[in-house]
N, C-alpha and C. Protein backbone atom coordinates (compact mmCIF):
# COMPACT_ATOMS: atom_id res chain seq x y z
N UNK A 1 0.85 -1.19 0.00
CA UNK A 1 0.00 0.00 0.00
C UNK A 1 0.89 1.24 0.00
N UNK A 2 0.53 2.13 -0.97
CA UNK A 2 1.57 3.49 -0.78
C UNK A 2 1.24 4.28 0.54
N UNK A 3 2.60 4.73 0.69
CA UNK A 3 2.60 5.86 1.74
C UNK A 3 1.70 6.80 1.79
N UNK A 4 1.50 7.60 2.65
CA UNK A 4 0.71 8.32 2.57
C UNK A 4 1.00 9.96 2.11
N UNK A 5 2.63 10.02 1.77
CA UNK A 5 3.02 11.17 1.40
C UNK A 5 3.03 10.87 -0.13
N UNK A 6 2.68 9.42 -0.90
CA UNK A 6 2.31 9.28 -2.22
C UNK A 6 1.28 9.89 -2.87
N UNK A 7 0.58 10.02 -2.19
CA UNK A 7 -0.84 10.70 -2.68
C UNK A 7 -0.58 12.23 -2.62
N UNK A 8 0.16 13.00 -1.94
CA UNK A 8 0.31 13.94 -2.14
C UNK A 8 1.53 14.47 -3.83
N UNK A 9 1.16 15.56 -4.62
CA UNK A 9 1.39 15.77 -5.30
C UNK A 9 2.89 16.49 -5.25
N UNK A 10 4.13 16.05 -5.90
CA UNK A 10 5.67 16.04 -5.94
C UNK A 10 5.79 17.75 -6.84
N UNK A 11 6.75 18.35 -5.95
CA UNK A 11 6.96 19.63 -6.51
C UNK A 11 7.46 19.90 -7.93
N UNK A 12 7.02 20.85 -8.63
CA UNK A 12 7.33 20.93 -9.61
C UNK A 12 9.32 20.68 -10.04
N UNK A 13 10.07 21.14 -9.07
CA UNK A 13 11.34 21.26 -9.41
C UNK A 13 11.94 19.43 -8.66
N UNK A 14 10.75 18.91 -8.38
CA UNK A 14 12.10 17.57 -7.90
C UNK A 14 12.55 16.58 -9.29
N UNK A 15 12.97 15.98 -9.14
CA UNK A 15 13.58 14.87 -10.01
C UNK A 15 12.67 13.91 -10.37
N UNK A 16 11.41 13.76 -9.71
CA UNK A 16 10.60 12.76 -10.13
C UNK A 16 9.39 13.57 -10.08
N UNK A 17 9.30 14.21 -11.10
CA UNK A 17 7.84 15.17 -11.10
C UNK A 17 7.35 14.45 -12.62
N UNK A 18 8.00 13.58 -13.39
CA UNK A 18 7.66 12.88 -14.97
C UNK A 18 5.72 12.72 -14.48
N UNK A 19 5.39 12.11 -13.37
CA UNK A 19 3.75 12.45 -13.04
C UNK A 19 3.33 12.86 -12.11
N UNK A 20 3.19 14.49 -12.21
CA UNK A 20 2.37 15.47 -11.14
C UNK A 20 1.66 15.23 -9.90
N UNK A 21 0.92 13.78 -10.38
CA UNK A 21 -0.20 13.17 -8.99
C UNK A 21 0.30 11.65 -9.40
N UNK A 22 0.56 10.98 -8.72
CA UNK A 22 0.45 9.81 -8.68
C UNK A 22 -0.94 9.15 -8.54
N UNK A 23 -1.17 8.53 -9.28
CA UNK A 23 -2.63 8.14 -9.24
C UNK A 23 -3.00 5.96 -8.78
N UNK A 24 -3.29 6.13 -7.54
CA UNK A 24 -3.12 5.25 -6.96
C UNK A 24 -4.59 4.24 -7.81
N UNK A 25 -4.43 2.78 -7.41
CA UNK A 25 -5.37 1.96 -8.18
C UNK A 25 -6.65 2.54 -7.95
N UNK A 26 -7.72 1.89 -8.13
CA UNK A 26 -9.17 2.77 -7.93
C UNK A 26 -9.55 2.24 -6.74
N UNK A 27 -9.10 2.04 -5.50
CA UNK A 27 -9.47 2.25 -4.38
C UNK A 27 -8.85 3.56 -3.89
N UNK A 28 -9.19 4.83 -4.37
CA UNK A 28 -8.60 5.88 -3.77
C UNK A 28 -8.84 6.29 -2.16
N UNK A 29 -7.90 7.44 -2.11
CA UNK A 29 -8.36 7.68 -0.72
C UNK A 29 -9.55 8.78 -0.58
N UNK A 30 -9.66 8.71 0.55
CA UNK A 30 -11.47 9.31 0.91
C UNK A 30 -10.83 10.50 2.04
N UNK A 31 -11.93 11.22 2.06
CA UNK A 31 -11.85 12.30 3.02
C UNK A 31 -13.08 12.58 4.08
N UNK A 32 -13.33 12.62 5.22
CA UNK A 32 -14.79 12.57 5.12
C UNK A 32 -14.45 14.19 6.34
N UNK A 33 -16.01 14.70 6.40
CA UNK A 33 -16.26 16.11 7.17
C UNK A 33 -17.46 15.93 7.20
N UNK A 34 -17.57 17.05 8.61
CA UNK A 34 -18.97 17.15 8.99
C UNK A 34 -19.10 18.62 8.72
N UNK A 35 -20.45 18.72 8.80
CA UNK A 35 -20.80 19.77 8.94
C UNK A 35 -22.00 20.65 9.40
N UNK A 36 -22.14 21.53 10.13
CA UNK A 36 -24.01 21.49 11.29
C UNK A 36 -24.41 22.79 10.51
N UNK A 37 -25.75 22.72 10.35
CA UNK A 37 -26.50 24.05 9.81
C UNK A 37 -27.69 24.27 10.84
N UNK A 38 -28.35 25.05 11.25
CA UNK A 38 -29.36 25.14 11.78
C UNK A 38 -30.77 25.06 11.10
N UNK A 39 -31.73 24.29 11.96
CA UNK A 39 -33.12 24.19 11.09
C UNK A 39 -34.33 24.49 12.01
N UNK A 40 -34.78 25.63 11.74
CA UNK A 40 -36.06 26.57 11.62
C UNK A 40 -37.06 25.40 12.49
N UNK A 41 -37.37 24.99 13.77
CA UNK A 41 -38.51 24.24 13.67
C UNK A 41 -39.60 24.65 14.63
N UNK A 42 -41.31 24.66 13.92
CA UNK A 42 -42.37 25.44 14.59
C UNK A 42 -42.75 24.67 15.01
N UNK A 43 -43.00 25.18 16.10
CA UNK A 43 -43.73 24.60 17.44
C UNK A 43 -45.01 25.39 18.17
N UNK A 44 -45.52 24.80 19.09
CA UNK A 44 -46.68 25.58 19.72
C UNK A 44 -46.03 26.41 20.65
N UNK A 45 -45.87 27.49 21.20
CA UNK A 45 -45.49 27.43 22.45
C UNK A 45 -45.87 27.01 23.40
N UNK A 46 -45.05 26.64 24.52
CA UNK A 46 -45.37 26.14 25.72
C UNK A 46 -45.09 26.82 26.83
N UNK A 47 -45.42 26.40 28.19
CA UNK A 47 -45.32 27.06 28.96
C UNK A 47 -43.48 27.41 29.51
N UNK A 48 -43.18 26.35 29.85
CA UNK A 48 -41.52 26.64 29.84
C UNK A 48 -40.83 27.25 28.27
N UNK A 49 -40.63 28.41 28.57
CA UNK A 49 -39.57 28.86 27.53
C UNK A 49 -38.56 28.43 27.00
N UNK A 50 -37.95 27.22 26.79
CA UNK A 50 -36.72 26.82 26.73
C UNK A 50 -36.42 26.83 25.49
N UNK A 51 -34.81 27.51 25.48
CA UNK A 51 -34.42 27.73 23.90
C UNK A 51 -33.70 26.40 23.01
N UNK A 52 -34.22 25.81 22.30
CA UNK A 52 -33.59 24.72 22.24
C UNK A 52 -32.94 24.84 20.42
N UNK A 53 -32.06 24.13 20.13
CA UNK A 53 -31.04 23.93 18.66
C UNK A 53 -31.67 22.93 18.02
N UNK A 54 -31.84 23.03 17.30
CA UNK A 54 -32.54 21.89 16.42
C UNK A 54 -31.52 21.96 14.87
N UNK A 55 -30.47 21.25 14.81
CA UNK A 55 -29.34 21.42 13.73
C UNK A 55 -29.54 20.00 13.26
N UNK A 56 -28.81 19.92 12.11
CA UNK A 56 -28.60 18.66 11.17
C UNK A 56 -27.22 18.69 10.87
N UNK A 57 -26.71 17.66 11.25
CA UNK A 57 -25.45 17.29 10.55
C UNK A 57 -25.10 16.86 9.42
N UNK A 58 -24.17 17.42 8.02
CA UNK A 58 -24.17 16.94 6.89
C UNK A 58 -22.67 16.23 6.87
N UNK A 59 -22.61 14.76 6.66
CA UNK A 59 -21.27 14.33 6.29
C UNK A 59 -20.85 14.35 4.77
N UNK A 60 -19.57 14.67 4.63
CA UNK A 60 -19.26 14.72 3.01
C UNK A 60 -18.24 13.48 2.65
N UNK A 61 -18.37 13.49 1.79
CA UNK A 61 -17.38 12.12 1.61
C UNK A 61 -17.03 12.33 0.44
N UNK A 62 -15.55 12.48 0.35
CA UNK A 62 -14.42 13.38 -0.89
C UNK A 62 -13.85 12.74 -0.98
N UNK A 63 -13.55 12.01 -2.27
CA UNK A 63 -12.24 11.63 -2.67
C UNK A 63 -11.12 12.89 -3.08
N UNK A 64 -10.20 12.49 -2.66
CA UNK A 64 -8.84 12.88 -2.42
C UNK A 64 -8.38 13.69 -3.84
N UNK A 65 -8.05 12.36 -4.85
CA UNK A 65 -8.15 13.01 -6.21
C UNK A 65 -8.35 13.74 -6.83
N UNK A 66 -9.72 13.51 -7.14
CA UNK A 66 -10.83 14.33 -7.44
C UNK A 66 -11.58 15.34 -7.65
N UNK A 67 -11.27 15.39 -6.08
CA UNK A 67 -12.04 16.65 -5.21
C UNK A 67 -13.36 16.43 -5.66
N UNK A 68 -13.91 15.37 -5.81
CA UNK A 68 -15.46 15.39 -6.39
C UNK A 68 -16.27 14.61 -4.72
N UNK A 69 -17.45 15.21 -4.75
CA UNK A 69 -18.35 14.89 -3.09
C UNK A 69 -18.77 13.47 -3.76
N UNK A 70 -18.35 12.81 -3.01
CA UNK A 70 -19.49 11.45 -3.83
C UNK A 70 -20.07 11.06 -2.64
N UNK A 71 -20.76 11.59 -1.65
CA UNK A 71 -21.51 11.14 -0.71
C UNK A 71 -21.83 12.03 0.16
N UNK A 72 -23.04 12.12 0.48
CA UNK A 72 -23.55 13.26 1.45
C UNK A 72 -24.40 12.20 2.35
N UNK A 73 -24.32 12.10 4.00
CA UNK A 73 -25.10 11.42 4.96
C UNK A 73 -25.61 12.49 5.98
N UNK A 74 -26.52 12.50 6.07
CA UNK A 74 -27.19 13.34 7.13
C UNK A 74 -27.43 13.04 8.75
N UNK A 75 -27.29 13.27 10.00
CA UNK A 75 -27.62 13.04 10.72
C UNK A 75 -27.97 14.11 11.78
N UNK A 76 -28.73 13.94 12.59
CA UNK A 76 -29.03 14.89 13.97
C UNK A 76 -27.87 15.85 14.16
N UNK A 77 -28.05 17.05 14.61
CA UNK A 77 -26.97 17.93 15.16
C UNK A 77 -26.71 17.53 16.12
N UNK A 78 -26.89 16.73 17.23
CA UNK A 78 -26.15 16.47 18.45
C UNK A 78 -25.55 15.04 18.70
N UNK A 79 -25.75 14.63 16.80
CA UNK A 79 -25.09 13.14 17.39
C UNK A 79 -23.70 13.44 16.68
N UNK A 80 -22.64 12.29 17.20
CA UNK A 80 -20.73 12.46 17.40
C UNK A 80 -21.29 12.26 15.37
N UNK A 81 -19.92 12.82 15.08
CA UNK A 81 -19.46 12.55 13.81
C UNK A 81 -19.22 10.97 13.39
N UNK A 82 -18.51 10.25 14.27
CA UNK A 82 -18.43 8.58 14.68
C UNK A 82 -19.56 7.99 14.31
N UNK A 83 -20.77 8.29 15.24
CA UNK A 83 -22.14 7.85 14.77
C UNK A 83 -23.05 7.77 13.51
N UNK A 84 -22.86 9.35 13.13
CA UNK A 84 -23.13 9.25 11.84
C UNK A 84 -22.22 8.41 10.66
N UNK A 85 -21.11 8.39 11.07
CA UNK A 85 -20.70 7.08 9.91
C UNK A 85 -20.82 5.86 9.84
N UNK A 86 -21.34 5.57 11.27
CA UNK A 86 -21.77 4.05 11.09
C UNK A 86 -22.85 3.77 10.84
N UNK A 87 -24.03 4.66 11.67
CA UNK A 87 -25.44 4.69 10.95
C UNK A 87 -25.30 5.17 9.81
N UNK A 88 -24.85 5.11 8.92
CA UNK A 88 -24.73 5.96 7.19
C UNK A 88 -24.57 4.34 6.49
N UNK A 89 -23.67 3.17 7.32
CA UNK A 89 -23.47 2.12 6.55
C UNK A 89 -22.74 2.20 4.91
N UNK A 90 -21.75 2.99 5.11
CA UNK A 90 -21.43 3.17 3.28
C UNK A 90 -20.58 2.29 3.13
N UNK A 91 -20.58 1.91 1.95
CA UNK A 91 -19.87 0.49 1.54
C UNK A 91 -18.70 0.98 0.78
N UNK A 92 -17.76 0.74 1.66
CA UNK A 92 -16.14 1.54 1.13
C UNK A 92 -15.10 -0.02 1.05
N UNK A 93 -14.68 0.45 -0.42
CA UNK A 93 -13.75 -0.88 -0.40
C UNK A 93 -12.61 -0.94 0.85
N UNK A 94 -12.02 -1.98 0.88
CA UNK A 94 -11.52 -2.35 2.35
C UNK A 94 -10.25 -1.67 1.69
N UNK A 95 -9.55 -1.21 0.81
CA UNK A 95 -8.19 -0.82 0.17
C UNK A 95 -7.91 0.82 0.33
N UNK A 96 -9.69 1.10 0.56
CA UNK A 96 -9.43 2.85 0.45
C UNK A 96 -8.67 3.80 1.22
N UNK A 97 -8.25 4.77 1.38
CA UNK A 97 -7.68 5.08 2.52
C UNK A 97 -8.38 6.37 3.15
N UNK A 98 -9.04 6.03 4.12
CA UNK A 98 -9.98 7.16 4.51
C UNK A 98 -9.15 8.06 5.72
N UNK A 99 -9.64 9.47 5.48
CA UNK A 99 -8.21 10.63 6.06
C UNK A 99 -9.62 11.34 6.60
N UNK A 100 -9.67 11.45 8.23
CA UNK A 100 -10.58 11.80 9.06
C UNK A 100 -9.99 12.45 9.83
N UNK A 101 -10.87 13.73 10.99
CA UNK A 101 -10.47 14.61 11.94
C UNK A 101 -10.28 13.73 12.93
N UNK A 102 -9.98 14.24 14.42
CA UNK A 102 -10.20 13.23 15.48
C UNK A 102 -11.59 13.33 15.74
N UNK A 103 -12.78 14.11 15.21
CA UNK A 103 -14.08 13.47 15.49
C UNK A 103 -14.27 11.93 15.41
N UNK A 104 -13.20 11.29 14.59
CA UNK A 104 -13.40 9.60 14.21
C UNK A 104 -13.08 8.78 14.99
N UNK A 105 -12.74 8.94 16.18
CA UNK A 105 -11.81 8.17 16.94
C UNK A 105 -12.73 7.00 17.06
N UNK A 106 -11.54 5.96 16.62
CA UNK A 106 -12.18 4.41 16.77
C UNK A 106 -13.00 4.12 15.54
N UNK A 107 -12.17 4.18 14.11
CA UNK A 107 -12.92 4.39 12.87
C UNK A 107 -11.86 3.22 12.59
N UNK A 108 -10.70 2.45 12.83
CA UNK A 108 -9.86 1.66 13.01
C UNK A 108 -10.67 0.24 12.93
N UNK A 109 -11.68 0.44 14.24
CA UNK A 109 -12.14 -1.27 14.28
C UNK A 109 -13.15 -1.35 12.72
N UNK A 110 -13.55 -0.13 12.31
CA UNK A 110 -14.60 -0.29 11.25
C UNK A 110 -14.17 -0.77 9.78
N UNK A 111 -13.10 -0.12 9.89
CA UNK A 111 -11.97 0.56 8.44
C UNK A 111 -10.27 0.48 8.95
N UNK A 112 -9.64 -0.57 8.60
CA UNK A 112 -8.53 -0.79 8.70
C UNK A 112 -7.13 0.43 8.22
N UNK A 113 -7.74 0.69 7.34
CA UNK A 113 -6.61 1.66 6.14
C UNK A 113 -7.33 2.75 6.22
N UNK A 114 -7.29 3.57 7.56
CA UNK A 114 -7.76 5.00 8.25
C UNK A 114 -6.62 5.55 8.33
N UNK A 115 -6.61 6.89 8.63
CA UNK A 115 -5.75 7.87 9.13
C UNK A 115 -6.55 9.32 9.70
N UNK A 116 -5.61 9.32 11.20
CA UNK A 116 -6.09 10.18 12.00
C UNK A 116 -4.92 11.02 12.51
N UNK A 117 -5.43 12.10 13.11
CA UNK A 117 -4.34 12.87 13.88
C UNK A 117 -4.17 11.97 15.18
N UNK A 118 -2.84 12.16 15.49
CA UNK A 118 -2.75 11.73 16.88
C UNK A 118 -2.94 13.09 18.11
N UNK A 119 -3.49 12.32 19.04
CA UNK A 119 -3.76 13.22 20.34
C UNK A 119 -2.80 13.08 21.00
N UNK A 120 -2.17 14.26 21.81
CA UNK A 120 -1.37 14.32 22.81
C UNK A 120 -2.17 13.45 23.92
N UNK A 121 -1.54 12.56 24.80
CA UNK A 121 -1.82 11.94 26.32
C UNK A 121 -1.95 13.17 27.35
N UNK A 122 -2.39 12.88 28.13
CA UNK A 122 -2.86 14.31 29.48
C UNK A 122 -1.05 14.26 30.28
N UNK A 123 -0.88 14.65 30.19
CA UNK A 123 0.02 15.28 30.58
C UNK A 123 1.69 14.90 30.12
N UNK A 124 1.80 14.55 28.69
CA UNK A 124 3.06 14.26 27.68
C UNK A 124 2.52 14.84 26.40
N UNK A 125 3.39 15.89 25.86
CA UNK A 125 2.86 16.35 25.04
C UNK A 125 3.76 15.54 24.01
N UNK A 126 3.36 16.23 22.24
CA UNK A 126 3.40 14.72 21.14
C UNK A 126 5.00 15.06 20.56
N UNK A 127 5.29 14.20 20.10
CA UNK A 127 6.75 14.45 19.95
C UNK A 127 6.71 14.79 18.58
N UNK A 128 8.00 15.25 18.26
CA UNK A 128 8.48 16.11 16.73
C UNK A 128 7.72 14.83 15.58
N UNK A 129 8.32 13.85 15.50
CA UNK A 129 7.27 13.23 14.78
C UNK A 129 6.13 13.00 14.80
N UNK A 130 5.56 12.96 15.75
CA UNK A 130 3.91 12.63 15.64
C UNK A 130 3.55 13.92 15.13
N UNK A 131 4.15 15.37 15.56
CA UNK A 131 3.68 16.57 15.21
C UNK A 131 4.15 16.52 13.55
N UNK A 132 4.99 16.20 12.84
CA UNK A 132 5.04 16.09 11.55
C UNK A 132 4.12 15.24 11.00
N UNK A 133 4.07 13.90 11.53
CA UNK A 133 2.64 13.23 11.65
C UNK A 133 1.24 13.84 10.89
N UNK A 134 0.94 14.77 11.89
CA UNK A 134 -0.33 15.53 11.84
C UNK A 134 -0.30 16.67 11.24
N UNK A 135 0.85 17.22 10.82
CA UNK A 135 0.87 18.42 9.59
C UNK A 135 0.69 17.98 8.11
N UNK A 136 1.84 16.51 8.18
CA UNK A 136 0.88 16.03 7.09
C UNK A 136 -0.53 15.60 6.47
N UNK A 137 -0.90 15.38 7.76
CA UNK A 137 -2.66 14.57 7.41
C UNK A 137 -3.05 15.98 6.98
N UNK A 138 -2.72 17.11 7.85
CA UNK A 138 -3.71 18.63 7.68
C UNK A 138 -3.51 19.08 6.52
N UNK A 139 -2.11 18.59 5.85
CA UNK A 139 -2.00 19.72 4.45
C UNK A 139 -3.18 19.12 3.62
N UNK A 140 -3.20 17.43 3.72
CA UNK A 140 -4.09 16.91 2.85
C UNK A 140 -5.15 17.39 2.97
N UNK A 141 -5.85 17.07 3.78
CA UNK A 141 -7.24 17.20 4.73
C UNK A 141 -7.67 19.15 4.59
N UNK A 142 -6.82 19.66 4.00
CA UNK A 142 -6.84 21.48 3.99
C UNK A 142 -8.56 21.25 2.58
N UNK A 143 -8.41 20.18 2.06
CA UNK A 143 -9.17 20.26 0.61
C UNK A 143 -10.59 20.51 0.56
N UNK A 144 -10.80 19.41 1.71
CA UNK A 144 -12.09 19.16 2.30
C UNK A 144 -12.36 20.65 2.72
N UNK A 145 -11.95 21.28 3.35
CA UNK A 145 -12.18 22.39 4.04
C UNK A 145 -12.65 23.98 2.96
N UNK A 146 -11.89 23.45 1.63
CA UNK A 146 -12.20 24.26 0.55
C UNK A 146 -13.37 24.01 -0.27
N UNK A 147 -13.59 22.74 -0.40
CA UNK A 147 -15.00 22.25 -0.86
C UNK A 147 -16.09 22.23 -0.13
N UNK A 148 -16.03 22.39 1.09
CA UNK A 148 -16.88 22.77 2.10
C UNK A 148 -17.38 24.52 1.82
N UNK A 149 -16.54 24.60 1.93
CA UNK A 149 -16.65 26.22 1.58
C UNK A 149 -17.46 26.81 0.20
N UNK A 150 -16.87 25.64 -0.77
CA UNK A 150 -17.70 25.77 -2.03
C UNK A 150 -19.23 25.32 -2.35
N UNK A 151 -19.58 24.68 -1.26
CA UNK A 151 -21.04 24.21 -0.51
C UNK A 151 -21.46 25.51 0.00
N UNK A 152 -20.68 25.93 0.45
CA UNK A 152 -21.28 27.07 2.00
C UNK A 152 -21.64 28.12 1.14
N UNK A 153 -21.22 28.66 -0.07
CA UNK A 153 -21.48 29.61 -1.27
C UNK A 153 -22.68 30.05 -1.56
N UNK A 154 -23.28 28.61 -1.16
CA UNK A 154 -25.02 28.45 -1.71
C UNK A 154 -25.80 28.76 -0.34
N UNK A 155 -26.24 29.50 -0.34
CA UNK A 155 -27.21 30.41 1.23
C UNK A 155 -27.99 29.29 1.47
N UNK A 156 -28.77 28.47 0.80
CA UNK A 156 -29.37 27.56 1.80
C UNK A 156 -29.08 26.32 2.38
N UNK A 157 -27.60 26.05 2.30
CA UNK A 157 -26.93 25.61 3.37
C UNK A 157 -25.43 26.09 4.17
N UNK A 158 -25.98 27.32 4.20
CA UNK A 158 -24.97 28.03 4.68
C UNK A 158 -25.73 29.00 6.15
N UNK A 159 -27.36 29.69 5.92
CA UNK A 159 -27.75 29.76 6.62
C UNK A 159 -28.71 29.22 6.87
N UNK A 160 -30.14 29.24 7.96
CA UNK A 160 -31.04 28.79 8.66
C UNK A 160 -31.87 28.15 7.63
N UNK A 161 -32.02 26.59 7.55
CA UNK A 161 -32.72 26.15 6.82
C UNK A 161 -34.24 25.98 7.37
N UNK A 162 -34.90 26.40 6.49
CA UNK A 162 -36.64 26.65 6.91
C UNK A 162 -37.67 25.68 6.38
N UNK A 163 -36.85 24.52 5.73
CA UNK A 163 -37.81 23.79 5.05
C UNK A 163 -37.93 22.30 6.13
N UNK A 164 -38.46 21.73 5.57
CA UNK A 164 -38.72 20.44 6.15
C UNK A 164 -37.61 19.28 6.19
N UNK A 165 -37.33 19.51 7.24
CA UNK A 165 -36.26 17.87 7.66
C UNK A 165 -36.12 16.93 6.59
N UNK A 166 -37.10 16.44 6.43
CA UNK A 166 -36.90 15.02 5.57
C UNK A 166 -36.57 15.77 4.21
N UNK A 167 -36.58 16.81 3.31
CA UNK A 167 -35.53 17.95 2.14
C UNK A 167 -34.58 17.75 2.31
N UNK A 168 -33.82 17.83 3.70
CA UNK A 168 -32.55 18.83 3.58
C UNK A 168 -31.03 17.87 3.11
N UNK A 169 -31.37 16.38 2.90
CA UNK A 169 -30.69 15.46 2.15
C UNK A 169 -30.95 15.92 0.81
N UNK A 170 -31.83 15.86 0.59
CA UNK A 170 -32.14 16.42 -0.85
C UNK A 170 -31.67 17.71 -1.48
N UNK A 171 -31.44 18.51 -0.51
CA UNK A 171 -31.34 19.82 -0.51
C UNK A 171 -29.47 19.81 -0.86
N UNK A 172 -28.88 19.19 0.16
CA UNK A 172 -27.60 19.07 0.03
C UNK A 172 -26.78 18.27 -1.00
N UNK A 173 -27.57 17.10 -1.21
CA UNK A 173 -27.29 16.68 -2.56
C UNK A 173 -27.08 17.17 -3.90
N UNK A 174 -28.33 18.13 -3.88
CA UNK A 174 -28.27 19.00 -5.02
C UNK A 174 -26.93 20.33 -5.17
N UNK A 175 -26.81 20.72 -4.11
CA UNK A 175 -25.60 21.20 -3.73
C UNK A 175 -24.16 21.00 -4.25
N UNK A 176 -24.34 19.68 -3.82
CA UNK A 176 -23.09 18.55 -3.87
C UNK A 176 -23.08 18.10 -5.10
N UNK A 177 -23.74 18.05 -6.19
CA UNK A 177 -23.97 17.66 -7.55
C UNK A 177 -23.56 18.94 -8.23
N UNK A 178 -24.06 20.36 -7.74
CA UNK A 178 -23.74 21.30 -8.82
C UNK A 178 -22.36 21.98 -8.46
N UNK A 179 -21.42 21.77 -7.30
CA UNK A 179 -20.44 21.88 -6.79
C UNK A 179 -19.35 21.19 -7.57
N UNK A 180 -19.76 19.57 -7.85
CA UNK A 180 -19.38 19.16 -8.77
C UNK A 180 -19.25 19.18 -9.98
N UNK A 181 -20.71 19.92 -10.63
CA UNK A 181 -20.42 20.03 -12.22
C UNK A 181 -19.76 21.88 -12.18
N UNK A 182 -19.61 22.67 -11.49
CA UNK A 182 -19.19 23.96 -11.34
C UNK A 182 -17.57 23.64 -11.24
N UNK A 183 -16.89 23.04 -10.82
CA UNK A 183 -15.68 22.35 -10.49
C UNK A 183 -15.10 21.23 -11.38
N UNK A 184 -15.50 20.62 -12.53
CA UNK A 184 -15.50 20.02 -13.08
C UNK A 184 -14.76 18.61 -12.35
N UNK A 185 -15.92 18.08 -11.35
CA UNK A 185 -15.15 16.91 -10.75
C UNK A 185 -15.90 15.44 -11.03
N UNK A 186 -16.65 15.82 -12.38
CA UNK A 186 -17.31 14.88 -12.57
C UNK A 186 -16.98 14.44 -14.27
């Protein structure tokens, strides 16, 4: 299995730049992110005032390559990022290499060929390598964060969504489809 500094793209001036991206077999690697929006929900009032969040969580699921969304999973705003990927059930070849925040912790027993940041222990902080470690996962992992952004463009999932719950898969999909043909990642 290649390294994980394979997938990253070789500078223009080294000695082995003859191919720009190395393009690994078609089990590529994956990226996954969350992301919470708030959703509008009417109620009667009641007698206790209580202000309560009513958010949805959107997971994205990016190949690396690509940069194309090939998966959007939805779940509750207050459930872990963890949860929503297992209730999502997505069928990822066992070769892929999926590159997650530490929201994933314990994505290992699910998915063998993961990669995570490592956490400092409570009271040893992480050593020069583990901290090179985790600069690398971040340069990768910077992508997700730009395609997110290219989601967030579109106001109705960027602010207060007012429509009906059972949409807002739908809603983000469509998103995630024209993100893709705007980007040419399809």
């Amino acid at each position: 299995m290649p390294a994980l500094q394979d997938y990253w793209p070789k500078s223009k001036n080294s000695p082995t730049a003859s191919h720009y991206w190395k393009i690994p077999q078609p089990p590529w690697p994956l990226m996954f992110r969350s992301s919470l929006s708030s959703v509008l929900l009417k109620t009667r009032k009641r007698t206790t005032q209580e202000k309560k969040r009513h958010t949805i969580k959107a997971q994205l699921v990016i190949c690396l390559l690509t940069l194309a969304i090939l998966s959007v999973v939805m779940g509750k705003g207050q459930q872990h990022d963890f949860s929503v990927f297992k209730d999502s059930r997505l069928l990822l070849h066992p070769d892929a290499l999926l590159l997650a925040d530490s929201g994933y912790q314990g994505i290992h027993k699910h998915h063998q060929n993961s990669n995570l940041p490592i956490k400092k222990k409570k009271g040893q902080p992480l050593s020069a390598e583990d901290k090179a470690y985790n600069k690398i996962l971040s340069k990768q992992r910077v992508f997700i964060e730009h395609i997110n952004r290219r989601c967030k463009i579109f106001r109705i999932v960027k602010n207060v969504y007012r429509g009906k719950h059972k949409h807002y898969s739908l809603t983000w999909n469509l998103v995630a489809a024209l993100v893709n043909l705007r980007y040419g990642c399809i």
